[in-house]
PDB file of N, CA and C in Angstrom:
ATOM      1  N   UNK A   1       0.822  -1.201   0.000  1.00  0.00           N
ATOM      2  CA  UNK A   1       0.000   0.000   0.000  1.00  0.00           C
ATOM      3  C   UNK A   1       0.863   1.261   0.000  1.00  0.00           C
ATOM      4  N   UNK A   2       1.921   1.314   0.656  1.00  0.00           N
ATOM      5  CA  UNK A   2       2.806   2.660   0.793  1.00  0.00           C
ATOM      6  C   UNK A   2       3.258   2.475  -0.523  1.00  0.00           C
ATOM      7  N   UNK A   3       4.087   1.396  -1.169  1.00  0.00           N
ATOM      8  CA  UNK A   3       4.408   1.923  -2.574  1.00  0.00           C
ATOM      9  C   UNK A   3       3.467   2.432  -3.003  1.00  0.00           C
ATOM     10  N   UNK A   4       2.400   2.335  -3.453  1.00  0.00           N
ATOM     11  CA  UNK A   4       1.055   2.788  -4.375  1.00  0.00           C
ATOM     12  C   UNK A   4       0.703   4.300  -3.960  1.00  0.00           C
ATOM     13  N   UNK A   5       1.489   4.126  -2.496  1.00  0.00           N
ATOM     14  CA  UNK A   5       1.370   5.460  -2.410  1.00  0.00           C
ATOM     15  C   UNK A   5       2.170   6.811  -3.200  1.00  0.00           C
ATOM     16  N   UNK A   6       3.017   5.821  -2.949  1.00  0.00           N
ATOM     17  CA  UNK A   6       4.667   6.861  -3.414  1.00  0.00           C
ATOM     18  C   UNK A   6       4.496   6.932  -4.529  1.00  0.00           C
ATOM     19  N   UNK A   7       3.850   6.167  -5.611  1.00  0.00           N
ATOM     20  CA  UNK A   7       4.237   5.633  -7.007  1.00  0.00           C
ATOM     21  C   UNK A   7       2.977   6.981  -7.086  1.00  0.00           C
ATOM     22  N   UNK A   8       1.752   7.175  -6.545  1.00  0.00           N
ATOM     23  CA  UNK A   8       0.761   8.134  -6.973  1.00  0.00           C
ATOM     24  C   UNK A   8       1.256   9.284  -6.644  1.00  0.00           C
ATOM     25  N   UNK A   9       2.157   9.861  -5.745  1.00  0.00           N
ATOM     26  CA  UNK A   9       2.413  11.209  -5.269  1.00  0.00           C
ATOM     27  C   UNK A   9       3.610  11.636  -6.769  1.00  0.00           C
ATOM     28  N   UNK A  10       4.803  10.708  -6.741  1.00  0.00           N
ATOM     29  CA  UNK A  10       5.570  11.350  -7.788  1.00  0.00           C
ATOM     30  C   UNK A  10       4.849  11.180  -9.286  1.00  0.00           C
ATOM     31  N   UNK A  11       4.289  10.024  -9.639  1.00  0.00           N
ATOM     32  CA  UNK A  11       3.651   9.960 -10.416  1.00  0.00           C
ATOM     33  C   UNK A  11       2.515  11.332 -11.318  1.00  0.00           C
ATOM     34  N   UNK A  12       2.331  12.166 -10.435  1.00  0.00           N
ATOM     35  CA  UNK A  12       1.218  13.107  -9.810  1.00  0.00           C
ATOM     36  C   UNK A  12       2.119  14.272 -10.100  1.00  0.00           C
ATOM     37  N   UNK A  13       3.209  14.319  -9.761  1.00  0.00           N
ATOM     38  CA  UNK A  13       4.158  15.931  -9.749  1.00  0.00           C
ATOM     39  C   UNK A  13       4.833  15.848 -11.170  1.00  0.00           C
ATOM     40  N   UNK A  14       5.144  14.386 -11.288  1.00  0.00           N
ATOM     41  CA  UNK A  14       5.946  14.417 -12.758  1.00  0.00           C
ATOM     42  C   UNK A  14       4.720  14.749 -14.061  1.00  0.00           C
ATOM     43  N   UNK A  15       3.642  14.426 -13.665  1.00  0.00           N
ATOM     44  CA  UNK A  15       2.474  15.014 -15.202  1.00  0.00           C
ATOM     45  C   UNK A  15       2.049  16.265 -14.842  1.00  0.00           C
ATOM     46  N   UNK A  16       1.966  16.608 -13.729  1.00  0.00           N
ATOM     47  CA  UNK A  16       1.575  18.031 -13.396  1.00  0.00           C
ATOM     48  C   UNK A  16       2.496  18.787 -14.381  1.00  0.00           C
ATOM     49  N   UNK A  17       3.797  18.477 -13.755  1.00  0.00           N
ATOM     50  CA  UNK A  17       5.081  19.387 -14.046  1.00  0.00           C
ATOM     51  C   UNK A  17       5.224  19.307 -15.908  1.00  0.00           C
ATOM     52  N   UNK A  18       5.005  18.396 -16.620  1.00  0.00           N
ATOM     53  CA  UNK A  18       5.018  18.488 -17.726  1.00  0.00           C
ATOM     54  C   UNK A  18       3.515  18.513 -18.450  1.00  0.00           C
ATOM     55  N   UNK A  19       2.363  18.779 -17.960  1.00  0.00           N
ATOM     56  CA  UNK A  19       1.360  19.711 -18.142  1.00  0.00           C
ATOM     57  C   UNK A  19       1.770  20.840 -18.122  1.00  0.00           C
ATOM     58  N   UNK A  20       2.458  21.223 -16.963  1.00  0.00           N
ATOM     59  CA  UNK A  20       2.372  23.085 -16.930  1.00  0.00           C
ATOM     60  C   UNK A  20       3.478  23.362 -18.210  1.00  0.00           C
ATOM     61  N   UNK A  21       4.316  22.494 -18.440  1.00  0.00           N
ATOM     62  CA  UNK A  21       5.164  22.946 -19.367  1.00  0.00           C
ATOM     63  C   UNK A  21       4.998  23.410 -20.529  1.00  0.00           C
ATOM     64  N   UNK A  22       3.772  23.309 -20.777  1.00  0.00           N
ATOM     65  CA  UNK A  22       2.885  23.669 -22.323  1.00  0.00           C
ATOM     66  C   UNK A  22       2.309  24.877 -22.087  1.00  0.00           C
ATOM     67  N   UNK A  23       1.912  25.130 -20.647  1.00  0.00           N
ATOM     68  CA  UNK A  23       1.288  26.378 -20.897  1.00  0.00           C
ATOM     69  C   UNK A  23       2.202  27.410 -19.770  1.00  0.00           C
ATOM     70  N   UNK A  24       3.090  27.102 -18.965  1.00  0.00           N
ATOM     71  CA  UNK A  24       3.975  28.309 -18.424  1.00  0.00           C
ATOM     72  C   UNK A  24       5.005  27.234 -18.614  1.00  0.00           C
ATOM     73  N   UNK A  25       6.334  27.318 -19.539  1.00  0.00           N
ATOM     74  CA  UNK A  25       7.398  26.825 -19.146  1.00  0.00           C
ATOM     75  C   UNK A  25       8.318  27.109 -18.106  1.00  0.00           C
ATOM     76  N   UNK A  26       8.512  28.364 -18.088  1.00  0.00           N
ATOM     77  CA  UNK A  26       9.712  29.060 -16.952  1.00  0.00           C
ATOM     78  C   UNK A  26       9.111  28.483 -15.586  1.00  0.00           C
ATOM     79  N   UNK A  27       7.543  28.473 -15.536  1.00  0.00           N
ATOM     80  CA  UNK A  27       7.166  28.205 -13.678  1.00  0.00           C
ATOM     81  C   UNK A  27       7.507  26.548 -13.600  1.00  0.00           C
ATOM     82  N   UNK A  28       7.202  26.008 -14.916  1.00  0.00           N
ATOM     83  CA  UNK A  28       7.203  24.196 -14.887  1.00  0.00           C
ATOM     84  C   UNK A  28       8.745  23.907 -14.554  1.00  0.00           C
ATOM     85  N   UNK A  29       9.317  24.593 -15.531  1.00  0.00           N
ATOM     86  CA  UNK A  29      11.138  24.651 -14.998  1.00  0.00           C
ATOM     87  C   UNK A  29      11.521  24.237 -13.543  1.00  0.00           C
ATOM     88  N   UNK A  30      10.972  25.877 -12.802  1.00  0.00           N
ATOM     89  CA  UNK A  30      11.337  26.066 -11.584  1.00  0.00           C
ATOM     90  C   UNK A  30      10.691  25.513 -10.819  1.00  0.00           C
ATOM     91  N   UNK A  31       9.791  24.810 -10.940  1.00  0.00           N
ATOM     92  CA  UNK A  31       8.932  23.887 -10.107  1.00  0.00           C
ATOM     93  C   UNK A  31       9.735  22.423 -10.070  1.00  0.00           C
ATOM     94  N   UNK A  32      10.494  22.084 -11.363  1.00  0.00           N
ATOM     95  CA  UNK A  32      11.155  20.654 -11.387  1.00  0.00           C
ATOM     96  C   UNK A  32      12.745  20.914 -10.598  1.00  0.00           C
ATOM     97  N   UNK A  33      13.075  22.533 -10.506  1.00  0.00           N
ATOM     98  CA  UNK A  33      14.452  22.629 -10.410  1.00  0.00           C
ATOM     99  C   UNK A  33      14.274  22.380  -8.318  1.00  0.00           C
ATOM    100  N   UNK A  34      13.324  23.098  -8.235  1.00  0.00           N
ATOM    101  CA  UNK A  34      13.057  22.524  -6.567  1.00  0.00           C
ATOM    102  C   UNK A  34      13.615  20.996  -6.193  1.00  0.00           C
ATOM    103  N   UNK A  35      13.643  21.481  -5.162  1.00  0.00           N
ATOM    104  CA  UNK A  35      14.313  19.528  -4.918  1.00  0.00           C
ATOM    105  C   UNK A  35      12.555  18.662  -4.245  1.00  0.00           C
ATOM    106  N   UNK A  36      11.843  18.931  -5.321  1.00  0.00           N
ATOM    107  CA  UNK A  36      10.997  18.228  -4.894  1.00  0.00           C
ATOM    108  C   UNK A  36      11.011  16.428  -4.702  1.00  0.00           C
ATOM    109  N   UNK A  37      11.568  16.437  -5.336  1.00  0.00           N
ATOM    110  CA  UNK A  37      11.745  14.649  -5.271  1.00  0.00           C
ATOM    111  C   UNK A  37      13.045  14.312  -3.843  1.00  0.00           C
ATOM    112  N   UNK A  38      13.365  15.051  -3.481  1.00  0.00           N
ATOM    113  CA  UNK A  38      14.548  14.924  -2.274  1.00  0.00           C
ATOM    114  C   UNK A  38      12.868  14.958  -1.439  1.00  0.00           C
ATOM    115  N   UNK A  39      12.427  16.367  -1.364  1.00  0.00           N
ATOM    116  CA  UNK A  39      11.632  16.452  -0.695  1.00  0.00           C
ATOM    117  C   UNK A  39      11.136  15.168  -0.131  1.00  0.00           C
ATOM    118  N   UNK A  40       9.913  14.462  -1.162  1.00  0.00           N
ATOM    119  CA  UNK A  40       9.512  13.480  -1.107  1.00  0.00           C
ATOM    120  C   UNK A  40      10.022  11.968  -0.837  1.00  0.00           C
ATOM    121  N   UNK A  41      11.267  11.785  -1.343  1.00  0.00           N
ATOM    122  CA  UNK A  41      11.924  10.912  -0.881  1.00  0.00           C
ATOM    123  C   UNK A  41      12.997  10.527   0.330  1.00  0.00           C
ATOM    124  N   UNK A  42      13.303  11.649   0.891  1.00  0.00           N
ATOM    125  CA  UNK A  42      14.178  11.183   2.231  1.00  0.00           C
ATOM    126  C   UNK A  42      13.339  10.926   2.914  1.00  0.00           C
ATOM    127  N   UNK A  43      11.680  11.894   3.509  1.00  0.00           N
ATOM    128  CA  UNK A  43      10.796  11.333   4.305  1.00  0.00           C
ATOM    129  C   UNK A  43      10.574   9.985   4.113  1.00  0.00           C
ATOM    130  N   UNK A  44      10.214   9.474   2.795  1.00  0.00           N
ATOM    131  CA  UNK A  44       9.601   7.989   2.617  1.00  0.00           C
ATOM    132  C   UNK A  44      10.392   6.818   2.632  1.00  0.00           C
ATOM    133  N   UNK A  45      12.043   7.513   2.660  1.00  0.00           N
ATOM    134  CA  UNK A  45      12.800   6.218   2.720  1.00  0.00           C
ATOM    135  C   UNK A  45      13.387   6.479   4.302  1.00  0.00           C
ATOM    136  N   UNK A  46      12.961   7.208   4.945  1.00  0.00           N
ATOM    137  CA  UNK A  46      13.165   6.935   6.664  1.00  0.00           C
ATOM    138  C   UNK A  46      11.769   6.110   7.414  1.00  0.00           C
ATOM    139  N   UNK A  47      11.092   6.854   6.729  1.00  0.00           N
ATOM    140  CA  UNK A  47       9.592   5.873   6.960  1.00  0.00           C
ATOM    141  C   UNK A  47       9.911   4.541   6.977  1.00  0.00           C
ATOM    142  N   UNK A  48      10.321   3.874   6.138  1.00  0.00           N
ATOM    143  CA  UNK A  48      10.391   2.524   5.255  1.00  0.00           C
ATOM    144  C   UNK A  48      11.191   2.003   6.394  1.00  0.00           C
ATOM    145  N   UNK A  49      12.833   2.614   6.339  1.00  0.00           N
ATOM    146  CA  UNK A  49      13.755   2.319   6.987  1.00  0.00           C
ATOM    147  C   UNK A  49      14.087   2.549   8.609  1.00  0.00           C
ATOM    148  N   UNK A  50      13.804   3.677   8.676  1.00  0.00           N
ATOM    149  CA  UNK A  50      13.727   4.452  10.018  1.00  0.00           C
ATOM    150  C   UNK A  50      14.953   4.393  10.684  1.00  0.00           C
ATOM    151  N   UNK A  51      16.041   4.700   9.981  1.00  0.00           N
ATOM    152  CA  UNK A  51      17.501   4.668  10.091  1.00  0.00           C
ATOM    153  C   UNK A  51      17.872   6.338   9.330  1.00  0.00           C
ATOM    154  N   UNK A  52      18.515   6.572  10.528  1.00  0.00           N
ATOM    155  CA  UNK A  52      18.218   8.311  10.623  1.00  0.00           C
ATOM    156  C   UNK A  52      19.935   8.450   9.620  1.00  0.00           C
ATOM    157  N   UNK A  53      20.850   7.627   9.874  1.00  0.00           N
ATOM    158  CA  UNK A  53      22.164   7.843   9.716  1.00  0.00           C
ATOM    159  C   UNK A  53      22.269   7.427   8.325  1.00  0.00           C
ATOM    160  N   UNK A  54      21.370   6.324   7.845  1.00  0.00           N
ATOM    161  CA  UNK A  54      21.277   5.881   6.231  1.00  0.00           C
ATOM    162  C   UNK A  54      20.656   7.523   5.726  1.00  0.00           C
ATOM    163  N   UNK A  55      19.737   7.378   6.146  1.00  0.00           N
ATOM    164  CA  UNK A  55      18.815   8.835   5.676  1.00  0.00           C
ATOM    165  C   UNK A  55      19.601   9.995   5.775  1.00  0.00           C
ATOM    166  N   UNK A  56      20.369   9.852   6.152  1.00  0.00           N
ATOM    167  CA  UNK A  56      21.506  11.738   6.188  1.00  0.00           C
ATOM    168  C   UNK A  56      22.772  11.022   5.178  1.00  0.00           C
ATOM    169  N   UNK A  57      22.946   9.766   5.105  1.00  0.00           N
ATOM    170  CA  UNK A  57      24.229   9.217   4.323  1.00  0.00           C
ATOM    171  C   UNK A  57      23.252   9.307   2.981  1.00  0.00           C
ATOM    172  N   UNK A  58      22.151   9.046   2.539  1.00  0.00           N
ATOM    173  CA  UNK A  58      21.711   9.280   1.315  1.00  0.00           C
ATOM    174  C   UNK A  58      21.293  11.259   0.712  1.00  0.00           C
ATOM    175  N   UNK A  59      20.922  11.614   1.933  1.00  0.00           N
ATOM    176  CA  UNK A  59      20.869  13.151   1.788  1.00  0.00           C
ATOM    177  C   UNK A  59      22.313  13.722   1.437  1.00  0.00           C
ATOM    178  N   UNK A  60      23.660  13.300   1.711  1.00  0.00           N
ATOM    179  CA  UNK A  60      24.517  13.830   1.478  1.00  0.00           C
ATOM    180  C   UNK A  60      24.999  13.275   0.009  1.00  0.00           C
ATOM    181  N   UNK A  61      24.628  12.141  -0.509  1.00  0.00           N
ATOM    182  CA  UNK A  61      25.217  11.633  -1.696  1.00  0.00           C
ATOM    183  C   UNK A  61      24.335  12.253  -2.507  1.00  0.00           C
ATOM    184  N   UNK A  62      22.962  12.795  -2.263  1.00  0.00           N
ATOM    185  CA  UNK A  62      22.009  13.568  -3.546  1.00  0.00           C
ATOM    186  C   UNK A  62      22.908  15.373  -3.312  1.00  0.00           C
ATOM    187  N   UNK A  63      23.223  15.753  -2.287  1.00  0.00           N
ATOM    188  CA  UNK A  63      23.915  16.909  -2.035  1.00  0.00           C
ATOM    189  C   UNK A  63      24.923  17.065  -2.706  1.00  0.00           C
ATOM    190  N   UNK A  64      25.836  16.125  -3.027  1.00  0.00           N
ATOM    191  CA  UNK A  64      27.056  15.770  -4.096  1.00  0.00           C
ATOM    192  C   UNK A  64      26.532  15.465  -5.238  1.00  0.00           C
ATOM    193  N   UNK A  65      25.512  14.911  -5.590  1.00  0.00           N
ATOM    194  CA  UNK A  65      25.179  14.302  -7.088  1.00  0.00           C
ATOM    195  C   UNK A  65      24.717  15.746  -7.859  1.00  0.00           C
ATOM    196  N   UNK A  66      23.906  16.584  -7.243  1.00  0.00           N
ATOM    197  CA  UNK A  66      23.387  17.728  -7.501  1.00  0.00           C
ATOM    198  C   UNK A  66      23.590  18.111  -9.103  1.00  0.00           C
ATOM    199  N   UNK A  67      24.795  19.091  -8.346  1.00  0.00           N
ATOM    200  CA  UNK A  67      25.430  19.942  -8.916  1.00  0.00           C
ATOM    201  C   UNK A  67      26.161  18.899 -10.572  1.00  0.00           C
ATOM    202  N   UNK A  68      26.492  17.769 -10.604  1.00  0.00           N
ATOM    203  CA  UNK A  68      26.901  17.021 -10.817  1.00  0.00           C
ATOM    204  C   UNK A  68      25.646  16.596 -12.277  1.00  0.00           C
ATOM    205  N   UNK A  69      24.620  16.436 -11.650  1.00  0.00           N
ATOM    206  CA  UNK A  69      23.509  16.018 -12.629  1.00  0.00           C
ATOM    207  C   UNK A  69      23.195  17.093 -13.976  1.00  0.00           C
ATOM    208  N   UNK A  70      24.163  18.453 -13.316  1.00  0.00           N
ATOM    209  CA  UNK A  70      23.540  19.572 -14.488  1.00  0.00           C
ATOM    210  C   UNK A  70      24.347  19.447 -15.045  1.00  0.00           C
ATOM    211  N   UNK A  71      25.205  18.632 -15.332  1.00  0.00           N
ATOM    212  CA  UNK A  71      25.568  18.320 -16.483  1.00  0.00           C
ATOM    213  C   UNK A  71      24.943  17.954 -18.035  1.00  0.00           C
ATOM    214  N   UNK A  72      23.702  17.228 -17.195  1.00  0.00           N
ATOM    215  CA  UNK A  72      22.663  16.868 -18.331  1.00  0.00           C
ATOM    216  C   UNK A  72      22.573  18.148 -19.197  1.00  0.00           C
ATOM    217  N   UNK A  73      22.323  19.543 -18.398  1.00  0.00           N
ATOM    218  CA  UNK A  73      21.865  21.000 -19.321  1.00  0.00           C
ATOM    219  C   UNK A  73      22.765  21.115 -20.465  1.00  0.00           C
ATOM    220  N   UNK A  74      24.037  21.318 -20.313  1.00  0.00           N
ATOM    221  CA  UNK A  74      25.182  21.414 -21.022  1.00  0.00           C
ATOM    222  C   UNK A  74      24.438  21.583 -22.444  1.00  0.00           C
ATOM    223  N   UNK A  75      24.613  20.598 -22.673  1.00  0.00           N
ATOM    224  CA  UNK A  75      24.258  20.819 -24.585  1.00  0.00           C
ATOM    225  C   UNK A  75      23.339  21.553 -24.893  1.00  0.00           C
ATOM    226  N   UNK A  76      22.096  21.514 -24.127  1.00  0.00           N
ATOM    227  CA  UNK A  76      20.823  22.112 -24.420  1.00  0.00           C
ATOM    228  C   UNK A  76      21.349  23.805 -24.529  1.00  0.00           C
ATOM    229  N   UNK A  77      22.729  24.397 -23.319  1.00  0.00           N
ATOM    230  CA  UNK A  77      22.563  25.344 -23.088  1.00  0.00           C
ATOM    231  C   UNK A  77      23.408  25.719 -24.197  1.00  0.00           C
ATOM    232  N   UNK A  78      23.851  24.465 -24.815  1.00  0.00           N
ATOM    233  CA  UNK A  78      24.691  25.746 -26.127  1.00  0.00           C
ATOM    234  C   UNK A  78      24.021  24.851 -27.492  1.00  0.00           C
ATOM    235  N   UNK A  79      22.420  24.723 -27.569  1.00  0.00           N
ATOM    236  CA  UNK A  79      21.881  24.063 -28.929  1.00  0.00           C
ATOM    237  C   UNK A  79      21.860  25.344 -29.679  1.00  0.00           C
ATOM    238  N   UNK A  80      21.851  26.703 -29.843  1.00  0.00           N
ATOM    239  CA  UNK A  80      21.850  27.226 -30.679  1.00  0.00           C
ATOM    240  C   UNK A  80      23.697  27.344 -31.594  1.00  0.00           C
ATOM    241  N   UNK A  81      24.685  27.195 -30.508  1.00  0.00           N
ATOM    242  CA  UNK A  81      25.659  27.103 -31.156  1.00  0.00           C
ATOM    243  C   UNK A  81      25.933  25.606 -31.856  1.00  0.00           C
ATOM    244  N   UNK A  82      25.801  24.886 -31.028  1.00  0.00           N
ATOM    245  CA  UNK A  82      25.912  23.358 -31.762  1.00  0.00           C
ATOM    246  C   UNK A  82      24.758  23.310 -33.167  1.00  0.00           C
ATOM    247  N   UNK A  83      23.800  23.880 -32.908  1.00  0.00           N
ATOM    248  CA  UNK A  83      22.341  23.194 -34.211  1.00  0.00           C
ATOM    249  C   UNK A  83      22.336  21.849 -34.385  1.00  0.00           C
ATOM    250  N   UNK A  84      22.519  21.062 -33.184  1.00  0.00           N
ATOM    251  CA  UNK A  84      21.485  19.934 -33.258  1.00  0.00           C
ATOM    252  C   UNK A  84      20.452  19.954 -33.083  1.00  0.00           C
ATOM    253  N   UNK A  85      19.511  18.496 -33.617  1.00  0.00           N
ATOM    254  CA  UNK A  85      18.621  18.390 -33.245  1.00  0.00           C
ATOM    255  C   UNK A  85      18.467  17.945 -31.750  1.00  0.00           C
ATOM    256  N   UNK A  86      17.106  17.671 -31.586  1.00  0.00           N
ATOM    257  CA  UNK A  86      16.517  17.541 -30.067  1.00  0.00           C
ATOM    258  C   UNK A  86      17.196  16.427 -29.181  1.00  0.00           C
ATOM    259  N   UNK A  87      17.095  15.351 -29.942  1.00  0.00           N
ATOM    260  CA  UNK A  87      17.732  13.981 -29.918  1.00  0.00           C
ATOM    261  C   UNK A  87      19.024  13.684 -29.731  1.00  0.00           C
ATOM    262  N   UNK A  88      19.855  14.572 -30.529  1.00  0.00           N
ATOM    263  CA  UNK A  88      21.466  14.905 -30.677  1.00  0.00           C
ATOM    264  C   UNK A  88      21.861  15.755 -28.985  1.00  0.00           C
ATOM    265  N   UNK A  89      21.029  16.657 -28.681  1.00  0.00           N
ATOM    266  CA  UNK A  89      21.054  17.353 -27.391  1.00  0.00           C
ATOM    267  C   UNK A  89      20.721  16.601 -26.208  1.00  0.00           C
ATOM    268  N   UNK A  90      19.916  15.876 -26.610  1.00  0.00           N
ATOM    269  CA  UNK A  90      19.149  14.968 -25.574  1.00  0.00           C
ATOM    270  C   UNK A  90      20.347  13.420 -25.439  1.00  0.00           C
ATOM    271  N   UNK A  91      20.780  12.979 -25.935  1.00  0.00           N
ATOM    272  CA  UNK A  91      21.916  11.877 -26.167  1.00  0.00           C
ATOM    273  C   UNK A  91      23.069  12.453 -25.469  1.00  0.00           C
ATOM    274  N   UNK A  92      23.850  13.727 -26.323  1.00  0.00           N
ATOM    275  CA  UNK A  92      25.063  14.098 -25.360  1.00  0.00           C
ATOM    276  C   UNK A  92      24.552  14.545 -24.185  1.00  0.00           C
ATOM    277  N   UNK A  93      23.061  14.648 -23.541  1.00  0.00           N
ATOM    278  CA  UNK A  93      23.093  15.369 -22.429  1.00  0.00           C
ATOM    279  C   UNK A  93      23.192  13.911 -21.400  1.00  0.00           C
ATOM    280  N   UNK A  94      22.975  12.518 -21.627  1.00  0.00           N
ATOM    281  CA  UNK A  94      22.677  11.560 -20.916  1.00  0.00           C
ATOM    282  C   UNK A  94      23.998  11.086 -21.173  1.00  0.00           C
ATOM    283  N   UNK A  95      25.006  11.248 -22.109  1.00  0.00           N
ATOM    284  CA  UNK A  95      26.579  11.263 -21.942  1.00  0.00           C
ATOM    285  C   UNK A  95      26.685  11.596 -21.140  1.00  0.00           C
ATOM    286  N   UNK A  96      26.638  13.332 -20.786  1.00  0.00           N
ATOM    287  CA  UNK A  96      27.100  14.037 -20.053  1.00  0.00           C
ATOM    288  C   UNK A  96      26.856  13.310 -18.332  1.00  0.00           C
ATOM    289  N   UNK A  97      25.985  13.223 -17.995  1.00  0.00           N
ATOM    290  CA  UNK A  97      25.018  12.448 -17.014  1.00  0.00           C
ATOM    291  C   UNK A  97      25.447  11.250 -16.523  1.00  0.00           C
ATOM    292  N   UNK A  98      26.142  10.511 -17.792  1.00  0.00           N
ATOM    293  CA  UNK A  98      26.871   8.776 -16.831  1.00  0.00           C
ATOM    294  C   UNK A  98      28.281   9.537 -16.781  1.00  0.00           C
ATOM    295  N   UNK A  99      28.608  10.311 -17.253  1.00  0.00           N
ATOM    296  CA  UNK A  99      30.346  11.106 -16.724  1.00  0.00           C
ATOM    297  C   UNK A  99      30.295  11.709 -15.526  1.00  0.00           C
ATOM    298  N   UNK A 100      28.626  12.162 -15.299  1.00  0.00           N
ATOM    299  CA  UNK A 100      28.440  12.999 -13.999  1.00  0.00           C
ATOM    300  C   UNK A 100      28.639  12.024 -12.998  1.00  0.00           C
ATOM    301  N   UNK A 101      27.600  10.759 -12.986  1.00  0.00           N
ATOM    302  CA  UNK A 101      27.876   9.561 -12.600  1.00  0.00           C
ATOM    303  C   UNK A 101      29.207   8.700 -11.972  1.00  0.00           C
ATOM    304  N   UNK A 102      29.726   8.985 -12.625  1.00  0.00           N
ATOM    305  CA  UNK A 102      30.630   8.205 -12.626  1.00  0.00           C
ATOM    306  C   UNK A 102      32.053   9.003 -11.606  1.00  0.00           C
ATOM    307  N   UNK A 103      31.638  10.629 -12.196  1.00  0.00           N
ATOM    308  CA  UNK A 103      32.594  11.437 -10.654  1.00  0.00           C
ATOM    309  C   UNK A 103      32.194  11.517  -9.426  1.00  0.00           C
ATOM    310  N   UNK A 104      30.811  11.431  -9.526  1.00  0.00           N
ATOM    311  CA  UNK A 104      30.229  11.390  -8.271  1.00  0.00           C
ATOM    312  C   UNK A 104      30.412  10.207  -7.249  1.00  0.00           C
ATOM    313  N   UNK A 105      30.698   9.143  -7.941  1.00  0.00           N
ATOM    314  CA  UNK A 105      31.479   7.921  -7.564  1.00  0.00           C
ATOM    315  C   UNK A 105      32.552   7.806  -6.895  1.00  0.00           C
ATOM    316  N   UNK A 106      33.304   8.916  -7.516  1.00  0.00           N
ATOM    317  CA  UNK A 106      34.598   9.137  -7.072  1.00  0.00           C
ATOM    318  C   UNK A 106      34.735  10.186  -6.159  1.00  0.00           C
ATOM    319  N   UNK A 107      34.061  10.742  -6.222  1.00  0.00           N
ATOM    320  CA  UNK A 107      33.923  11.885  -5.175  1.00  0.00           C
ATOM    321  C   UNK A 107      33.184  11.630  -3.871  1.00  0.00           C
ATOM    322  N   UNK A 108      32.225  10.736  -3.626  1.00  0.00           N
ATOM    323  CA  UNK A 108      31.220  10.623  -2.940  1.00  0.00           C
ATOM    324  C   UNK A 108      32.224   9.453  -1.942  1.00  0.00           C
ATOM    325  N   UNK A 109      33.443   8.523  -2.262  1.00  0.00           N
ATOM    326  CA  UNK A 109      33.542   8.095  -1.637  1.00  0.00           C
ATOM    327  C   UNK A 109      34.851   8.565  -0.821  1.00  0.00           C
ATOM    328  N   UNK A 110      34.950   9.989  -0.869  1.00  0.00           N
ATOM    329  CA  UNK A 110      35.839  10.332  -0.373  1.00  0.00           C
ATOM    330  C   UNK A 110      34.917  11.529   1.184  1.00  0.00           C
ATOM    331  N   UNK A 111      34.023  11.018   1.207  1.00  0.00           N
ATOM    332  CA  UNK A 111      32.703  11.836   2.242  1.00  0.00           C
ATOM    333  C   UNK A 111      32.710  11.134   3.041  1.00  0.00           C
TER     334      UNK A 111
END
């Protein structure tokens, strides 16, 4: 029952958030750039777990991944200089993303 829960709450923010994107992009943006999914997920995985020290050891590895994940933007933020298509932007940005991955690896185990 709690999954079904969890699965309806993000389930719920992720179509919202790309509903609004059609009709206000900039607010749908800043609504996804919130750490809403931290939000939602450290509560539900202390719930589950109720291990306060896992729950601050996973809050600190999303605290490191962060910054790390905007890597994904990269291409998008220079598609007018590149002129790819959507797909071409969208591919190097999930490059970009397992490189992010993969420092965060390296970085995270030095915390």
């Amino acid at each position: 029952m709690i999954f079904a829960f969890k699965l309806f709450i993000s389930a719920t923010l992720i179509a919202f958030a790309s509903w609004l994107s059609g009709k206000k992009p900039e607010l749908a943006g800043f609504i996804m750039a919130l750490p809403l999914a931290t939000l939602l997920v450290l509560p539900f995985s202390y719930m589950e777990y109720q291990d306060a020290a896992k729950t601050a050891r996973f809050a600190q590895s999303i605290f490191t991944a962060v910054p790390l994940s905007l890597l994904f933007f990269v291409p998008f933020l220079l598609a007018q200089k590149l002129m790819w298509n959507f797909w071409a932007l969208y591919g190097a940005g999930l490059i970009l993303l397992v490189a992010g991955y993969f420092a965060h690896k390296i970085l995270f185990q030095h915390f």
